[in-house]
C-alpha atoms as a PDB file:
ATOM      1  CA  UNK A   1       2.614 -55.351  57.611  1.00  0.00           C
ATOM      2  CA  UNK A   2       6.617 -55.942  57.483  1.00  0.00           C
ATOM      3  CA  UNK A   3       8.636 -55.093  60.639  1.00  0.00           C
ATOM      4  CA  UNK A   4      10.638 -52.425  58.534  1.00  0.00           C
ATOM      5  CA  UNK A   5       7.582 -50.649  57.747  1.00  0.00           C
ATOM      6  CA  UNK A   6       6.307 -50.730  60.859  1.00  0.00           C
ATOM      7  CA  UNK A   7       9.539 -49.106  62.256  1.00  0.00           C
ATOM      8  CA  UNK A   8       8.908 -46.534  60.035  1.00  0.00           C
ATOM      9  CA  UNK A   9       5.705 -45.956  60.999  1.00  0.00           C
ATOM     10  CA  UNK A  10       6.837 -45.637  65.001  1.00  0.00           C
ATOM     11  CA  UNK A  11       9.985 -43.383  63.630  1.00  0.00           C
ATOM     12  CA  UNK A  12       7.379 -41.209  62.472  1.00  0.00           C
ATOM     13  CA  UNK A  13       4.990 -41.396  65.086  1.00  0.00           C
ATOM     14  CA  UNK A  14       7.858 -40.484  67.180  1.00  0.00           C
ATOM     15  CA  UNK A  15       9.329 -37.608  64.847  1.00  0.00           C
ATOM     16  CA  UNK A  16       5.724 -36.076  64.827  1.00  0.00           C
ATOM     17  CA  UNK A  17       4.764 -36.470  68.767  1.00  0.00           C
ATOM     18  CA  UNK A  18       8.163 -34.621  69.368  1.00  0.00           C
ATOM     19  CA  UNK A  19       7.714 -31.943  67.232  1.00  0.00           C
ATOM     20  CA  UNK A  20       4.349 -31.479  68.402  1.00  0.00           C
ATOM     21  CA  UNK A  21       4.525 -31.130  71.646  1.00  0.00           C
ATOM     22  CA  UNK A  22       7.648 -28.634  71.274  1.00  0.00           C
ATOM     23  CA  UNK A  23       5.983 -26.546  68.775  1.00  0.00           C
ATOM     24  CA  UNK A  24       9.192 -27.000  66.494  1.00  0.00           C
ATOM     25  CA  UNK A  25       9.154 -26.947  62.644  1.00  0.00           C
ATOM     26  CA  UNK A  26      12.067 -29.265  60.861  1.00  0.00           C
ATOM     27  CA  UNK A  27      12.761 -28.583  57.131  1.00  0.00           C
ATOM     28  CA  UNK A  28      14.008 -30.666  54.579  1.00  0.00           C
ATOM     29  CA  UNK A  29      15.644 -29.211  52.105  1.00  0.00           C
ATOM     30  CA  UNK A  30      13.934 -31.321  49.594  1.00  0.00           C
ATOM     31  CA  UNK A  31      10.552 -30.006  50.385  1.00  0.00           C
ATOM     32  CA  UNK A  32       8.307 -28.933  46.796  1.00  0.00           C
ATOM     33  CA  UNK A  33       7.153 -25.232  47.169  1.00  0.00           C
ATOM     34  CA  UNK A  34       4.647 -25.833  44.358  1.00  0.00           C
ATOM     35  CA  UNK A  35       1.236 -23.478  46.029  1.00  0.00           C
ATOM     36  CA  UNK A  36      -0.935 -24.085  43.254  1.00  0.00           C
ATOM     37  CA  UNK A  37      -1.147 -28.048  45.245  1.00  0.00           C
ATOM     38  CA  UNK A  38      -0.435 -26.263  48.508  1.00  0.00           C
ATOM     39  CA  UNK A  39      -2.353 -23.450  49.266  1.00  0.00           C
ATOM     40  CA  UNK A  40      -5.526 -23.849  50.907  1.00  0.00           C
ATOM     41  CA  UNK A  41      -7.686 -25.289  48.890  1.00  0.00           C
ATOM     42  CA  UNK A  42     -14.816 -26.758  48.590  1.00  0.00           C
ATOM     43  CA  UNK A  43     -14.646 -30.478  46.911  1.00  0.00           C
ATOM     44  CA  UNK A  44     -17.522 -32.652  47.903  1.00  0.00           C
ATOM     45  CA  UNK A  45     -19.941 -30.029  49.425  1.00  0.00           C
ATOM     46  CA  UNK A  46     -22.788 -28.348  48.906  1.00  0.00           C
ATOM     47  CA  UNK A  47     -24.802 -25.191  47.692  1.00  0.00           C
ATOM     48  CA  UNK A  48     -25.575 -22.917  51.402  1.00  0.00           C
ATOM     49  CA  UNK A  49     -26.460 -19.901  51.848  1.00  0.00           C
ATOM     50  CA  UNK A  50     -24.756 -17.480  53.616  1.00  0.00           C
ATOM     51  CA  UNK A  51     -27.403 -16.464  55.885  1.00  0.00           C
ATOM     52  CA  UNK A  52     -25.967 -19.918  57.314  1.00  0.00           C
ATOM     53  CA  UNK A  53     -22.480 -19.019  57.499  1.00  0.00           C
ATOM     54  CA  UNK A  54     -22.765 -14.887  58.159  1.00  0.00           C
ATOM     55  CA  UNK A  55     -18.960 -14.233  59.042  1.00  0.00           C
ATOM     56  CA  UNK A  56     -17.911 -15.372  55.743  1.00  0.00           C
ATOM     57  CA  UNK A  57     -16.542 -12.780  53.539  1.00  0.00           C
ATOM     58  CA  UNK A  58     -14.684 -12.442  50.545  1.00  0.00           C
ATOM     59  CA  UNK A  59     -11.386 -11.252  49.398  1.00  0.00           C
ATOM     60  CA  UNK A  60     -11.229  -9.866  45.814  1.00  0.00           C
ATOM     61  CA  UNK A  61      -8.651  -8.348  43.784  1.00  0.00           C
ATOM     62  CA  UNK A  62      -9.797  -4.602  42.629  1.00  0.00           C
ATOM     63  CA  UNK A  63      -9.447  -4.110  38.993  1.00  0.00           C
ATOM     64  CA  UNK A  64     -11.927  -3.934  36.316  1.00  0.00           C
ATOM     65  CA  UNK A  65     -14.058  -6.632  38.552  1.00  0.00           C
ATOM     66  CA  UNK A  66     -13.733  -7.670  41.648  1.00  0.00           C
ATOM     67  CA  UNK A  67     -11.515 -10.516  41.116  1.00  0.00           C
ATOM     68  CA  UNK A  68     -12.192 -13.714  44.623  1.00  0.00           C
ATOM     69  CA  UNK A  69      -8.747 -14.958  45.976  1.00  0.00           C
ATOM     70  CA  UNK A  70      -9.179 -15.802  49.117  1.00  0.00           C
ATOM     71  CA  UNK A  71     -12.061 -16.383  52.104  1.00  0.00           C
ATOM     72  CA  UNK A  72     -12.234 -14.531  55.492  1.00  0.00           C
ATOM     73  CA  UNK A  73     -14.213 -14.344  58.753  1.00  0.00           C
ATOM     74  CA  UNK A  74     -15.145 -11.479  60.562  1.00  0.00           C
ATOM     75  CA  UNK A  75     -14.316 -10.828  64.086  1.00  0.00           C
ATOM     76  CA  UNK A  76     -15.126  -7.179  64.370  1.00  0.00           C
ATOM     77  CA  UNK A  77     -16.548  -4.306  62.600  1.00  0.00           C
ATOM     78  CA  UNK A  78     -13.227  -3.605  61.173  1.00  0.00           C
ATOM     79  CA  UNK A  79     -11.330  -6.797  61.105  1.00  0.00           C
ATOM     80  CA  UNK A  80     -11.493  -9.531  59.283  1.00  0.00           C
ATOM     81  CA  UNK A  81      -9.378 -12.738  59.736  1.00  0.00           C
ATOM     82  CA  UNK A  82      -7.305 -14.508  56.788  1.00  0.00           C
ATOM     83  CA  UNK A  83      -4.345 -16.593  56.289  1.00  0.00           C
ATOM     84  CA  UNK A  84      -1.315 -14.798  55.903  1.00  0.00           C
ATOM     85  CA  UNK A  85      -0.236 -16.344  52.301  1.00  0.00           C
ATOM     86  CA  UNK A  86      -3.488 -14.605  50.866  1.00  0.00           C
ATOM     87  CA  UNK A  87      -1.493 -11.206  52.377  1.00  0.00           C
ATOM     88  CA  UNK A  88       1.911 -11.224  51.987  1.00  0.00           C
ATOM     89  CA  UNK A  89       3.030  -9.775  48.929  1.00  0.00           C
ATOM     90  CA  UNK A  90       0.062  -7.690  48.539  1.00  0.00           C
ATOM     91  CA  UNK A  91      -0.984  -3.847  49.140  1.00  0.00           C
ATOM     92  CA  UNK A  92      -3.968  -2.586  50.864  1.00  0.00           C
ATOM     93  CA  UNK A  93      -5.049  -0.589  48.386  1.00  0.00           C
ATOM     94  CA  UNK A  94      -5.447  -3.562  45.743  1.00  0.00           C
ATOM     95  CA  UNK A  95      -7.938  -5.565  48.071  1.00  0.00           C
ATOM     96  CA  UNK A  96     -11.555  -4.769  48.716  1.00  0.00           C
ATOM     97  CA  UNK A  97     -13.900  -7.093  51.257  1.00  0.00           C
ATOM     98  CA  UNK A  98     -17.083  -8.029  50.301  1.00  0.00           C
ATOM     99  CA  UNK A  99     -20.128  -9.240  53.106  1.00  0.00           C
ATOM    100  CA  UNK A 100     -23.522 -10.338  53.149  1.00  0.00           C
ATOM    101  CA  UNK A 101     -23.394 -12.273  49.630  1.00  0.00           C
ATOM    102  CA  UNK A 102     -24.147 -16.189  48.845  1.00  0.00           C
ATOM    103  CA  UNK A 103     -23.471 -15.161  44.839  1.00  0.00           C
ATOM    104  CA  UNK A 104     -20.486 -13.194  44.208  1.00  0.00           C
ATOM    105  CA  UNK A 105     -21.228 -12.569  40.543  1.00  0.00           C
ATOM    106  CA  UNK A 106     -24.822 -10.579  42.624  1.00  0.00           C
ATOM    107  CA  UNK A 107     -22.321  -8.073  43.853  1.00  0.00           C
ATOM    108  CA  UNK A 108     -23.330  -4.809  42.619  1.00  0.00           C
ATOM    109  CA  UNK A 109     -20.883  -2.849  44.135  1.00  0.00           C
ATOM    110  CA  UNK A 110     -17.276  -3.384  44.877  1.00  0.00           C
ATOM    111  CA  UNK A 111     -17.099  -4.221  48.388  1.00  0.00           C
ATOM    112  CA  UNK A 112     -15.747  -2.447  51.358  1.00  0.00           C
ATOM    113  CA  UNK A 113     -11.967  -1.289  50.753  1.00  0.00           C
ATOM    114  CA  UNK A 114      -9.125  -2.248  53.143  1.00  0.00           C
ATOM    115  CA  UNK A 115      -6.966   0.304  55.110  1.00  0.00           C
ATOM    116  CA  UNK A 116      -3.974  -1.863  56.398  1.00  0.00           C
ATOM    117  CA  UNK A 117      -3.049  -5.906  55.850  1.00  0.00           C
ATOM    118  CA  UNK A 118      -1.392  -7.297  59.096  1.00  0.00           C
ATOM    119  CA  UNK A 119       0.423 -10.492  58.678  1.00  0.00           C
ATOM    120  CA  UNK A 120       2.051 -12.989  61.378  1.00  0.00           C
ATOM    121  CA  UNK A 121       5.530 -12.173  61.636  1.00  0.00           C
ATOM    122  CA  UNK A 122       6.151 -15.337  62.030  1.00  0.00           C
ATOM    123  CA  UNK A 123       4.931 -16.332  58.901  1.00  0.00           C
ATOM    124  CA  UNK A 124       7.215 -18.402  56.356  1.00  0.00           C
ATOM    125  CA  UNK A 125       5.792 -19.425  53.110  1.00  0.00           C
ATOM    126  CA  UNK A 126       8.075 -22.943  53.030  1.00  0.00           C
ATOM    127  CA  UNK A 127       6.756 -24.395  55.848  1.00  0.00           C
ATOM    128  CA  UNK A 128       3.332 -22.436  55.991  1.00  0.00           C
ATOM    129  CA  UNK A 129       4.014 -21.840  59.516  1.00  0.00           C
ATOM    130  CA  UNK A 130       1.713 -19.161  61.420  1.00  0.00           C
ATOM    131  CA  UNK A 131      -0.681 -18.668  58.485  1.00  0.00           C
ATOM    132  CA  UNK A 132      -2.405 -16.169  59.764  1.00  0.00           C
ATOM    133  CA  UNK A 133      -3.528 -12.668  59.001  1.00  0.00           C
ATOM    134  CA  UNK A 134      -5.622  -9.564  59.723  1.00  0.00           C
ATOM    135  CA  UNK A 135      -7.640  -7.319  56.712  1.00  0.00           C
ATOM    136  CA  UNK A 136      -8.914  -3.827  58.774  1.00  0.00           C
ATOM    137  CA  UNK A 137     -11.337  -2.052  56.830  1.00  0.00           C
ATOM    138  CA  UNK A 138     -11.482   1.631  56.014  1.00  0.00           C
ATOM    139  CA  UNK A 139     -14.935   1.469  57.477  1.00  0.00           C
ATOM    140  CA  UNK A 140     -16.945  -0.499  59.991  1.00  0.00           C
ATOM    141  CA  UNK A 141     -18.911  -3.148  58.758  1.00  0.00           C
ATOM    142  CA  UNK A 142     -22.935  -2.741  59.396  1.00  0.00           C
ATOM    143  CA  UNK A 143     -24.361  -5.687  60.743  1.00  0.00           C
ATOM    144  CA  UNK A 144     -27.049  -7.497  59.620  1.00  0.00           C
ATOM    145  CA  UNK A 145     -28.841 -10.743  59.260  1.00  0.00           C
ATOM    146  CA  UNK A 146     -26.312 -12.001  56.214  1.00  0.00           C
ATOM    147  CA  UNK A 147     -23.246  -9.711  58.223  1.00  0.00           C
ATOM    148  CA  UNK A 148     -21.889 -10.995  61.483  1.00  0.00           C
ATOM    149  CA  UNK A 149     -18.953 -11.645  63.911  1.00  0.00           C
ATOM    150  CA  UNK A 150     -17.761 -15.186  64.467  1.00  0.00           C
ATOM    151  CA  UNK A 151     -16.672 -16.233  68.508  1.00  0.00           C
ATOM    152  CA  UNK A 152     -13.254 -17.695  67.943  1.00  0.00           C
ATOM    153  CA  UNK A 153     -12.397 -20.566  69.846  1.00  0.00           C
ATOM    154  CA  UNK A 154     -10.246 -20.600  73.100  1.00  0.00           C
ATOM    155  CA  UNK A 155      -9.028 -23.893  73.535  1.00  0.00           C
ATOM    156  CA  UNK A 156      -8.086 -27.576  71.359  1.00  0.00           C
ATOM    157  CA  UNK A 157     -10.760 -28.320  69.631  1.00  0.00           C
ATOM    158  CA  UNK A 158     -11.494 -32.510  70.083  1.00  0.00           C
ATOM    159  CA  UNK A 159     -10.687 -34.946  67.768  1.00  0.00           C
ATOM    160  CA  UNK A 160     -13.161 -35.853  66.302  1.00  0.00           C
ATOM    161  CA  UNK A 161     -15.411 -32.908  66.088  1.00  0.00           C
ATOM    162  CA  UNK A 162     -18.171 -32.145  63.596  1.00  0.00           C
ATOM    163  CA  UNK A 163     -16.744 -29.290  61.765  1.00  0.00           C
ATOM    164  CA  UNK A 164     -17.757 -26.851  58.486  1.00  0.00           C
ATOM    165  CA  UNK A 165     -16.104 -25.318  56.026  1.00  0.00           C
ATOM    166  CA  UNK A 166     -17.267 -22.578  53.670  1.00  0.00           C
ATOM    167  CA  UNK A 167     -15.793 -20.529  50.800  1.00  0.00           C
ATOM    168  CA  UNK A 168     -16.139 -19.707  47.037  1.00  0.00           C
ATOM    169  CA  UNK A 169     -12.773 -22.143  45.737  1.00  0.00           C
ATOM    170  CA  UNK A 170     -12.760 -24.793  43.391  1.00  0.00           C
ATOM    171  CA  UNK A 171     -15.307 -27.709  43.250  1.00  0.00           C
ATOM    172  CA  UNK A 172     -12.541 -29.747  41.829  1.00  0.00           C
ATOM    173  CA  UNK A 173      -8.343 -28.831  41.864  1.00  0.00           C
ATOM    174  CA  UNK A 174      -8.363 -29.241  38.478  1.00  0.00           C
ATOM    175  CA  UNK A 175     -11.261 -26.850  37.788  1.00  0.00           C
ATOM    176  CA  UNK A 176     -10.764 -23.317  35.861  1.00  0.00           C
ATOM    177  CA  UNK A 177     -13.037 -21.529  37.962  1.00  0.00           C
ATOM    178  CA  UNK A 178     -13.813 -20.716  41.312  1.00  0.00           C
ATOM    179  CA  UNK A 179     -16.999 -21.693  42.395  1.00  0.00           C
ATOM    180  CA  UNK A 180     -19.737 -18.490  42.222  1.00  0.00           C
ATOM    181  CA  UNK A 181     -21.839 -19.428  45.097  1.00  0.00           C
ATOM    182  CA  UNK A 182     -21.048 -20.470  48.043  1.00  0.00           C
ATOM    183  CA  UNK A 183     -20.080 -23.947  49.276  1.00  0.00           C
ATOM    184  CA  UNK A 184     -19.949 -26.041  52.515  1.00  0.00           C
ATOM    185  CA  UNK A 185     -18.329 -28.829  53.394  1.00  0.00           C
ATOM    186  CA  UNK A 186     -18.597 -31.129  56.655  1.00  0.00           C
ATOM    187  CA  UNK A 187     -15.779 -32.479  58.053  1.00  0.00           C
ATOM    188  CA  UNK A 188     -14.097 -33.849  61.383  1.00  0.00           C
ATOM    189  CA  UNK A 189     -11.442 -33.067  63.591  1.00  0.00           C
ATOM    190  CA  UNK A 190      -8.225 -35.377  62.577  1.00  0.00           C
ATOM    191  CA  UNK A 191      -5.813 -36.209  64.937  1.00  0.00           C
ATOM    192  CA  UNK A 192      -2.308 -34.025  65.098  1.00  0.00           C
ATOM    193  CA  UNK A 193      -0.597 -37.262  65.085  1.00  0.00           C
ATOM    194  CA  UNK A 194      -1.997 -39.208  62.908  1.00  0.00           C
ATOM    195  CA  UNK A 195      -2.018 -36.063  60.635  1.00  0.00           C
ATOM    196  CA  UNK A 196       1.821 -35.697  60.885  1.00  0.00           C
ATOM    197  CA  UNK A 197       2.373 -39.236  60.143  1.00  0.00           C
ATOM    198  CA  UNK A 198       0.554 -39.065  56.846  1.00  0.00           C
ATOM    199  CA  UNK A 199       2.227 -35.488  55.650  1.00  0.00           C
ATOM    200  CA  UNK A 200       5.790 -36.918  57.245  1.00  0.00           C
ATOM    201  CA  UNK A 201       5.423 -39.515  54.468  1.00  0.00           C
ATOM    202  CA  UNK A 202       5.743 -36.779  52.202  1.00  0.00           C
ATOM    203  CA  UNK A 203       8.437 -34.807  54.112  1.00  0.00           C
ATOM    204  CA  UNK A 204       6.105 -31.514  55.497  1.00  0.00           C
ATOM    205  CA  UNK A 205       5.677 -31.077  59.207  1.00  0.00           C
ATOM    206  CA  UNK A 206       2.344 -30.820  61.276  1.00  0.00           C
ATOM    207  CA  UNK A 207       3.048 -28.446  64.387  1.00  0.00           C
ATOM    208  CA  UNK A 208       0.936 -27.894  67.304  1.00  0.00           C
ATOM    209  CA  UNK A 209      -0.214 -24.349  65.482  1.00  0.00           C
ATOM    210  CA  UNK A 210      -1.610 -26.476  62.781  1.00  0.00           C
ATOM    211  CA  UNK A 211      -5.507 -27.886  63.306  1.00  0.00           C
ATOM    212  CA  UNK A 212      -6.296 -30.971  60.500  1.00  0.00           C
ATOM    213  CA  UNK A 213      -9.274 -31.498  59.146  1.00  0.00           C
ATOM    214  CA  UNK A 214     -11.143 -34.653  56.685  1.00  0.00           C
ATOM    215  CA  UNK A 215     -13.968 -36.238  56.148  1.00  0.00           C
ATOM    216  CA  UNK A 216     -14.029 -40.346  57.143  1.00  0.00           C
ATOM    217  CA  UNK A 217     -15.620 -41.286  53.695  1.00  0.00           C
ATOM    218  CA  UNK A 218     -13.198 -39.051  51.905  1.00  0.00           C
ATOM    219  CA  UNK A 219     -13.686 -37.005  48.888  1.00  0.00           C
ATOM    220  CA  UNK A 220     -14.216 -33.617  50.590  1.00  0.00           C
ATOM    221  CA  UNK A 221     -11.922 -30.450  51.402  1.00  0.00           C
ATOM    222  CA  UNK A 222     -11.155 -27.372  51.036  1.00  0.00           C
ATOM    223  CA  UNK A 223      -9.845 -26.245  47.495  1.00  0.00           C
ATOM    224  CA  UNK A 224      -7.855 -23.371  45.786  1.00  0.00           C
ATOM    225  CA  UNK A 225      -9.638 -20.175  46.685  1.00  0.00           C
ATOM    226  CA  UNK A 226     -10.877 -21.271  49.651  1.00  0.00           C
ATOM    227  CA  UNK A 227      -7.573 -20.112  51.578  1.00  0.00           C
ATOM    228  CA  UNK A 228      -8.184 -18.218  54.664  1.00  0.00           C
ATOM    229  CA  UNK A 229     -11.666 -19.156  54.951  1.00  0.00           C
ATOM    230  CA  UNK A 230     -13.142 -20.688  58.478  1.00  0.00           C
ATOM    231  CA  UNK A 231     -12.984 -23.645  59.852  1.00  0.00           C
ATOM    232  CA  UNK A 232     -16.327 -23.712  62.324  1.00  0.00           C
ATOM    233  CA  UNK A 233     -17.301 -26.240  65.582  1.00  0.00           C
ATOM    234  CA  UNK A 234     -20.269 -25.261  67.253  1.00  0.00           C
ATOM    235  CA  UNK A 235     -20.733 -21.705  65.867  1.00  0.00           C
ATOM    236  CA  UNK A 236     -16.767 -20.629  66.540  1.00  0.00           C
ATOM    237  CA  UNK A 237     -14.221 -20.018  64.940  1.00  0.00           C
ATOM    238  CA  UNK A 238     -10.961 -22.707  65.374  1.00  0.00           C
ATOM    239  CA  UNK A 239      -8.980 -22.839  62.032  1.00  0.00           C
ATOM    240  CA  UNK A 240      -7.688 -21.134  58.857  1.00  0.00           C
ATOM    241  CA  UNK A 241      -7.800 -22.581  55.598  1.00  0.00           C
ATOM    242  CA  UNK A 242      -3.999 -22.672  54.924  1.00  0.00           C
ATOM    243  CA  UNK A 243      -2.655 -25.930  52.803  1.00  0.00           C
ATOM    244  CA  UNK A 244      -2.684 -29.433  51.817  1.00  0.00           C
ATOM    245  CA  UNK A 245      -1.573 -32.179  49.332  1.00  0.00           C
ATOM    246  CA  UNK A 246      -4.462 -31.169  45.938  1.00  0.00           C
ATOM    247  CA  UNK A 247      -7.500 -31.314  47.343  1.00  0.00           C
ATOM    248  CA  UNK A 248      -9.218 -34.931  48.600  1.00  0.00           C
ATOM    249  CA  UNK A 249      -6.250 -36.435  47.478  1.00  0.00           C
ATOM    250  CA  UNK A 250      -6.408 -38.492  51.072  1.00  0.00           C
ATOM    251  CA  UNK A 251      -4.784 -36.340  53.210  1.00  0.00           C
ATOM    252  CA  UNK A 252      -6.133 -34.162  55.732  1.00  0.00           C
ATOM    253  CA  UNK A 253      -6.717 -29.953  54.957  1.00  0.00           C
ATOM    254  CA  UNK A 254      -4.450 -28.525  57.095  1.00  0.00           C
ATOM    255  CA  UNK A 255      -5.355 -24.938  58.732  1.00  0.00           C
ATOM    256  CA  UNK A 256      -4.111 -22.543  61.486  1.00  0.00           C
ATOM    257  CA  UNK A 257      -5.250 -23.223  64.809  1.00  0.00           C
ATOM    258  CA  UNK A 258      -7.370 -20.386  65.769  1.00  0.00           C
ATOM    259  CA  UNK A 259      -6.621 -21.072  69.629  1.00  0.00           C
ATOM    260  CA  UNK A 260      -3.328 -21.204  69.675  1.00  0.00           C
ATOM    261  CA  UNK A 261      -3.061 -17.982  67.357  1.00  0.00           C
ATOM    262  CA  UNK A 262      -6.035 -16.298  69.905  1.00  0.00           C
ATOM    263  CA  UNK A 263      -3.845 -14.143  71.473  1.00  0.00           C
ATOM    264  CA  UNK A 264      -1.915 -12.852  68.398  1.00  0.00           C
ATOM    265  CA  UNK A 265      -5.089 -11.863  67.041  1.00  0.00           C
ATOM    266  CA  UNK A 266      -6.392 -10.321  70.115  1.00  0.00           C
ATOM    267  CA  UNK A 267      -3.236  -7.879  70.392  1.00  0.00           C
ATOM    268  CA  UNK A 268      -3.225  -7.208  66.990  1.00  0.00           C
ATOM    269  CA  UNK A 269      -6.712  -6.758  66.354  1.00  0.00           C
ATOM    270  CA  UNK A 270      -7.385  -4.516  69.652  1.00  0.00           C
ATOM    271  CA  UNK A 271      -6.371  -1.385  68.086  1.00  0.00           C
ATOM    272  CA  UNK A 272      -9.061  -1.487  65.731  1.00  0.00           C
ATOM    273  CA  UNK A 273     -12.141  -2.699  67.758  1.00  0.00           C
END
C-alpha cells in the first residue's frame, strides 16, 4: 500500500469519524442523484414466509392493480413505518397497505387504504438524510398470526450483529420485476466508519442517523422495491431500507437508524395509537 494512499485512507477515516460523531451531513456538489442506483434496494436471499417476518407489509400504488413500491413494518394498529423517499411526493389517497401476505399476486382484495402520509421534516432527497416516514391507516389493523407489531429498537445496535432483511424488490438490480413472494436476506451489522470510508470514496456521507448493513461473503442486499422495508436484530426493529451504490455491488445497504429516529416516531406516531 503507497504512503499517498494510505493518507487518503486516514483523511477519510478522519472526515467520516468527524462527521459522525457531530451528526453533520457535507455535500459535494458533484454528488449523482441517479435513485434508480440509490434508492433502497432482496439479492442473494431466500423464499420465507411471512408468518416469519409478520410486521412486514406492503406499499402498493392503487390503480387498476395494486401496483408494490415500497416495504413497511408495523408498529401499531394504525401505523406503519417507511422511508420517507417512498412518501414524499405522494397523496394518501393513491396508497393502500396490504398485511398478512407471503404472495402479493394472492391478494384478493386491495389492501387497507391510508388516511395521512407523515414524512421527516428533515428529510432531503440529495443526501437521503432522515429517511424516514409514517403510513396511518383509515382503519386499525386486526391482528393475527401473519399480522403483527414489530418492538423497535432503543439503542446502537453492535457491529457485527446477525441481522434480516425482508421485502418483495428485485432479485437482481437489473431485473424487470419485483420479486412476487417474499424474500430474506441475512446480513451483519457494518461498522459506521468503515462504512463512511467506502461511500466517501464515492463522495456520499454516512451520518450517525444512518445504520449499514452487508453480508461478509458478499453478494446479498437489499434491492429496488425493497425501500422502507425492516432491518431486524433479535425480533426488533433498528433500520430502514433507504439507499446504496446498485445492489451487492460491494458496498454496504445503507438504512435509517431506527434508534436514533425512536423518538421522532414516538411523537409522531402517538396521536394515532
Amino acid at each position: 500500500m503507497t504512503s499517498a494512499f494510505q493518507f487518503r485512507l486516514l483523511m477519510l477515516a478522519s472526515f467520516c469519524w468527524l462527521g459522525i460523531q457531530a451528526g453533520v451531513i457535507t455535500v459535494n456538489s458533484d454528488i449523482p442523484n441517479n435513485l434508480e442506483q440509490q434508492e433502497g434496494r432482496i439479492v442473494g436471499g431466500q423464499q420465507t414466509d411471512i408468518a416469519n417476518h409478520p410486521y412486514q407489509v406492503s406499499i402498493g400504488l392503487d390503480s387498476a392493480v395494486l401496483i408494490h413500491i415500497c416495504g413497511g413494518s408495523i408498529y401499531a394498529p394504525r401505523v406503519v413505518i417507511t422511508a420517507a423517499h417512498c412518501l414524499k411526493g405522494r397523496y394518501a389517497y393513491t396508497l393502500r397497505v396490504v398485511t398478512g401476505l407471503t404472495t402479493l399476486a394472492d391478494s384478493a382484495e386491495q389492501g387497507v387504504a391510508v388516511q395521512k402520509l407523515i414524512y421527516h421534516s428533515g428529510y432531503v432527497k440529495k443526501t437521503h438524510a432522515n429517511d424516514v416516514g409514517l403510513v396511518i391507516l383509515k382503519e386499525a389493523l386486526t391482528y393475527s398470526a401473519n399480522v403483527q407489531p414489530i418492538v423497535l429498537a432503543r439503542t446502537a445496535t453492535v457491529v457485527g450483529a446477525h441481522a434480516v432483511a425482508t421485502g418483495w424488490g428485485k432479485s437482481d438490480e437489473n431485473a424487470q420485476k419485483m420479486s412476487e413472494v417474499l424474500q430474506a436476506v441475512e446480513l451483519q451489522i457494518v461498522d459506521s466508519l468503515e462504512c463512511c470510508v467506502q461511500y466517501a470514496t464515492k463522495q456520499y456521507v454516512i451520518t450517525e442517523e444512518m445504520l449499514c448493513a452487508a453480508a461478509e461473503e458478499g453478494g446479498k442486499d437489499t434491492c429496488q422495491g425493497d425501500s422502507g422495508g425492516p432491518l431486524v436484530v433479535d425480533g426488533t426493529l433498528v433500520g430502514i431500507v433507504s439507499w446504496g451504490i446498485g445492489c451487492a455491488q460491494h458496498y454496504p445497504g445503507v438504512y435509517a437508524s431506527v434508534p436514533y429516529h425512536f423518538e421522532w416516531i414516538e411523537q409522531q406516531a402517538a396521536v394515532y395509537m
